[in-house]
Protein backbone atom coordinates (compact mmCIF):
# COMPACT_ATOMS: atom_id res chain seq x y z
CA UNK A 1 -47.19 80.32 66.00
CA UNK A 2 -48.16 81.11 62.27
CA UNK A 3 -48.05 84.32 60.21
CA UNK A 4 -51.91 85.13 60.80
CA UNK A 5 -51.78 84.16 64.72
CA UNK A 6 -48.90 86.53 65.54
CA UNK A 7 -50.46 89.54 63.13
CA UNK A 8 -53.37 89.37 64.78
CA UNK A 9 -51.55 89.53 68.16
CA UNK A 10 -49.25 92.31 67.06
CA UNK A 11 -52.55 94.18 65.85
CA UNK A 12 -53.92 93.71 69.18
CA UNK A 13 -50.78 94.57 70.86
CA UNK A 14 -50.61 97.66 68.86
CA UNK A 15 -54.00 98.76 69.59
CA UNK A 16 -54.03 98.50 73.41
CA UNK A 17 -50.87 100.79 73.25
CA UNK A 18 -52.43 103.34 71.13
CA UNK A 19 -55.34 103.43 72.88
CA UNK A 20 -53.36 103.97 76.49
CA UNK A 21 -51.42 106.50 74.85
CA UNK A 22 -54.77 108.50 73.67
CA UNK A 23 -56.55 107.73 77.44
CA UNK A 24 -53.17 108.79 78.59
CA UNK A 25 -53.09 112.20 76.50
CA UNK A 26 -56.72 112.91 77.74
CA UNK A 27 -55.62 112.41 81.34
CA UNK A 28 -52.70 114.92 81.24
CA UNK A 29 -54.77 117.05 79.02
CA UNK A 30 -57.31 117.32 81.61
CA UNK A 31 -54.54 117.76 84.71
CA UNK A 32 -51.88 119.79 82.91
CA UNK A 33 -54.13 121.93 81.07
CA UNK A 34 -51.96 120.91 77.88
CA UNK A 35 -53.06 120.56 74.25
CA UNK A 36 -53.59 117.07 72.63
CA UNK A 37 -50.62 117.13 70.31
CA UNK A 38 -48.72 118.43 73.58
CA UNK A 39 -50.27 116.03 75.85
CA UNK A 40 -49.62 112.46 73.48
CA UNK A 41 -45.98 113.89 72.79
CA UNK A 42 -45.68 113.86 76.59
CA UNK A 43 -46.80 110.36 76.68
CA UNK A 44 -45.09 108.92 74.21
CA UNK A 45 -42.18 109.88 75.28
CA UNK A 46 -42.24 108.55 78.60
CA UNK A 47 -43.87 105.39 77.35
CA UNK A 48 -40.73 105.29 74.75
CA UNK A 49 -38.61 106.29 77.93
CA UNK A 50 -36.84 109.45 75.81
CA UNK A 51 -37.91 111.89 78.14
CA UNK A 52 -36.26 115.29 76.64
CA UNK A 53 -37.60 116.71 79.54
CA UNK A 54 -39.76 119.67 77.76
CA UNK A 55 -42.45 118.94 79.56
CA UNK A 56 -42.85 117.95 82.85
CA UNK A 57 -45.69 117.30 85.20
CA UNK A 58 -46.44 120.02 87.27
CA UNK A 59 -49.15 118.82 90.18
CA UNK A 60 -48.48 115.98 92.72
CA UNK A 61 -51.36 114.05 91.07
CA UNK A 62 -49.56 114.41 87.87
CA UNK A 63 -46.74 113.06 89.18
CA UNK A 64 -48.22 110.16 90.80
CA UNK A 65 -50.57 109.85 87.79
CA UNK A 66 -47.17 109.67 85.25
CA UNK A 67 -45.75 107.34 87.65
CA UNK A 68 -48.59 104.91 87.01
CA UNK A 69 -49.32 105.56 83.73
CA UNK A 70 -45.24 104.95 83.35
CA UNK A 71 -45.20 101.33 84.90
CA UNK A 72 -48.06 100.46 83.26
CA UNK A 73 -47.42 101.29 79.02
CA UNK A 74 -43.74 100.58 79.61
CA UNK A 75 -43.92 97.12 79.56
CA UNK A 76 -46.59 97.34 76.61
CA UNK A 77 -44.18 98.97 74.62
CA UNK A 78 -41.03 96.75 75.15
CA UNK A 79 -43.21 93.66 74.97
CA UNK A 80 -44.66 94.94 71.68
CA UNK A 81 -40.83 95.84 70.48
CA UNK A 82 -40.10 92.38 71.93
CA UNK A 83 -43.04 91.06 69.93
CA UNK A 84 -41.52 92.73 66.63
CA UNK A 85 -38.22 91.66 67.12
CA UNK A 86 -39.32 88.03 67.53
CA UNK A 87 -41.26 88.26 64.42
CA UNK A 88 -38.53 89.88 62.55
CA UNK A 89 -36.30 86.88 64.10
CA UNK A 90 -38.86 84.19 63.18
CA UNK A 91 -38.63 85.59 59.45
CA UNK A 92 -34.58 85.68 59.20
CA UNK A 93 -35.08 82.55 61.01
CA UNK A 94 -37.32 81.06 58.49
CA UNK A 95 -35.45 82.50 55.67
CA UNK A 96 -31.76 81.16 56.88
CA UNK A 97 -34.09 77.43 57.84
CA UNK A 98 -35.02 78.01 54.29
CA UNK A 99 -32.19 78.96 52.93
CA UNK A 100 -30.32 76.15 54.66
CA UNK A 101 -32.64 73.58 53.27
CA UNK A 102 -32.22 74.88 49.82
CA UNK A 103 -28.23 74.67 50.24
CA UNK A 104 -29.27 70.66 51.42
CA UNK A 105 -31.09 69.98 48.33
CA UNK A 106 -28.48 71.42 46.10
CA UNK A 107 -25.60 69.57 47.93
CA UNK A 108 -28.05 65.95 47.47
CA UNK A 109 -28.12 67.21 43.71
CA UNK A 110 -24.38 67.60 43.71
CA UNK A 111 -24.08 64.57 45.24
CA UNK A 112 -26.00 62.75 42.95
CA UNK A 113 -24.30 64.51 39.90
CA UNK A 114 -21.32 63.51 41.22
CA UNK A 115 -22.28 59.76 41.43
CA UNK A 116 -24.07 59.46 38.31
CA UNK A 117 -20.50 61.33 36.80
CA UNK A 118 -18.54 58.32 38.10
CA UNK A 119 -20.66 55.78 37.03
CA UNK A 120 -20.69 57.44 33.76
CA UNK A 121 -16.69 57.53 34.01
CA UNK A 122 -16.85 53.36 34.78
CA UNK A 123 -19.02 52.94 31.97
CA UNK A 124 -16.45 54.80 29.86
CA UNK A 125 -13.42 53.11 30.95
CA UNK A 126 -15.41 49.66 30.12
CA UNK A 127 -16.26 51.07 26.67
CA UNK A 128 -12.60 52.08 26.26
CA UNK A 129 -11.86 48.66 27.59
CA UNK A 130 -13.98 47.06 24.80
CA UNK A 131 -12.90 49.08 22.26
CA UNK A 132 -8.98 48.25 23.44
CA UNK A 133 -10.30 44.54 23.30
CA UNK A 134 -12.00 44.85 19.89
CA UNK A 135 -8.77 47.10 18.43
CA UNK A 136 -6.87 44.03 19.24
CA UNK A 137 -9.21 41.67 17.36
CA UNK A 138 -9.18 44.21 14.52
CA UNK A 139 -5.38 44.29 14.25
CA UNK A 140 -5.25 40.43 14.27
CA UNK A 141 -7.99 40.07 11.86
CA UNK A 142 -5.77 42.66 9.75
CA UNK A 143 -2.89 40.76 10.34
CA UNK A 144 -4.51 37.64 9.17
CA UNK A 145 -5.55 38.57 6.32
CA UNK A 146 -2.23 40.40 5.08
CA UNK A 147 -0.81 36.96 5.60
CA UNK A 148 -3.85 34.91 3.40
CA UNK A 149 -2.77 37.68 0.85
CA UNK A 150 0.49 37.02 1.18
CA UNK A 151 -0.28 33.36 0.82
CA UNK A 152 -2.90 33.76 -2.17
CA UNK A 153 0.10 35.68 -3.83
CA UNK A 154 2.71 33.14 -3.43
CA UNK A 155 -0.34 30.47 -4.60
CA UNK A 156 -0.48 32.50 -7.53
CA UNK A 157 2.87 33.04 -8.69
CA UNK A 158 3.15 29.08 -7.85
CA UNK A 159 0.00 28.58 -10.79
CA UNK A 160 1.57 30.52 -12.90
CA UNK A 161 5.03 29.59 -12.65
CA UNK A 162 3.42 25.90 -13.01
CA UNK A 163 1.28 26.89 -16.13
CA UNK A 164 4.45 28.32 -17.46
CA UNK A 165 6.19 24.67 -17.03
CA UNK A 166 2.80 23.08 -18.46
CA UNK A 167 2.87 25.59 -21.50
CA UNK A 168 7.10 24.40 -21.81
CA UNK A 169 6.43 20.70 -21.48
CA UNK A 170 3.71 20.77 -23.78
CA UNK A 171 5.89 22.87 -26.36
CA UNK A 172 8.39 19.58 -25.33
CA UNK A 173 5.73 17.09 -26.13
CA UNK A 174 4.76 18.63 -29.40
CA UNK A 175 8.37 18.76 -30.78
CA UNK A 176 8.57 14.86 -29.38
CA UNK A 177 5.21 14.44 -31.36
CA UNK A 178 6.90 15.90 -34.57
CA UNK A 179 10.19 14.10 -34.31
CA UNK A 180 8.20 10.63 -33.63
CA UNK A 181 6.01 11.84 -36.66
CA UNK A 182 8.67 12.24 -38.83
CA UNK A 183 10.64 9.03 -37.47
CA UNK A 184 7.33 6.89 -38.10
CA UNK A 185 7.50 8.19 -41.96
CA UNK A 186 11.34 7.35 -41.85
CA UNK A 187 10.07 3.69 -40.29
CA UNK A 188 7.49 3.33 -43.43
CA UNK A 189 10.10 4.27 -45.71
CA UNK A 190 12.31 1.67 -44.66
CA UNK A 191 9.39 -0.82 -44.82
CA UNK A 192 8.85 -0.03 -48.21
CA UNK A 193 12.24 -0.27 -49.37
CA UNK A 194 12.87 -3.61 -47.16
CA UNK A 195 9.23 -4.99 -48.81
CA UNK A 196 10.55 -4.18 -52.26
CA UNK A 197 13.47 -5.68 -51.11
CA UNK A 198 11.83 -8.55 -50.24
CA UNK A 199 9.72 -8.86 -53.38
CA UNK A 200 12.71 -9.04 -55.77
């Protein structure tokens, strides 16, 4: 049943019980010789089922005519407080249906929060993994080259220790140089003297 259907029917529900309450306010108007306000506080009452007792019919047909009127708006009114409650049920209802399909959606988002957060998490761990991976590359590359350095050093104190034993030899060579320099004008002075020798 939707909202307009069952406001229509409580408007209609509501009607026919105010209007038996008015015809029956007339009626013991007419028999009791009460007032209006008297006569629809009398019937209201009884169709409520208070009954204070304040006012009472008096006649036989008053009696007979309350005991009518009595089984007839009775069940109007509890159907229309039936009809009341089950829309005020059909609203809790449809708030708590709402409600519970709200609490649904938010427990699919949490759901999906939490998967996406563990995938993220994997992805993490692989990028930590990576980086572990890498870290280790960097450290041997590191490693590596400390050792070329320590290599290009020893290479270089090898060239220089070897320039320093070419720069010695050749010192060596140019004292041989002098000394054979010198011995060569010894030799040509003993040529000349052993040609003049010769001559005489």
């Amino acid at each position: 049943m939707t909202k307009k259907q069952l406001r229509q029917d409580m408007i209609l529900l509501v009607s026919a019980v105010l209007i038996v309450l008015v015809i029956g306010a007339v009626v013991f108007s007419f028999l009791e010789g009460w007032n209006m306000i008297d006569s629809f506080y009398f019937v209201t009452m009884t169709a409520t089922t208070v009954g204070y007792g304040d006012f009472t019919p008096t006649t036989q047909v008053s009696k007979i005519v309350t005991i009518l009127f009595a089984f007839s708006i009775i069940p109007f009114v509890l159907y229309a407080f039936t009809a009341v409650a089950k829309s005020q049920i059909a609203k809790v209802y449809t708030k708590v249906h709402h409600l519970e399909r709200k609490q649904l959606e938010q427990a699919d988002e949490i759901d999906k929060a939490e998967r996406k957060l563990r995938r993220q998490k994997t992805l993490i761990k692989q990028q930590e993994g990576e980086l572990d991976i890498q870290q280790g590359k960097a450290k041997k590359q590191v490693k590596a080259i400390h050792e070329q350095e320590i290599e290009l050093a020893e290479h270089d104190k090898a060239i220089k220790t070897q320039k320093r034993k070419m720069r010695e030899q050749a010192k060596i060579n140019k004292e041989q140089e002098s000394e054979l320099s010198e011995h060569d004008k010894e030799l040509e002075v003993v040529e000349d003297i052993m040609e003049k020798e010769l001559n005489k």
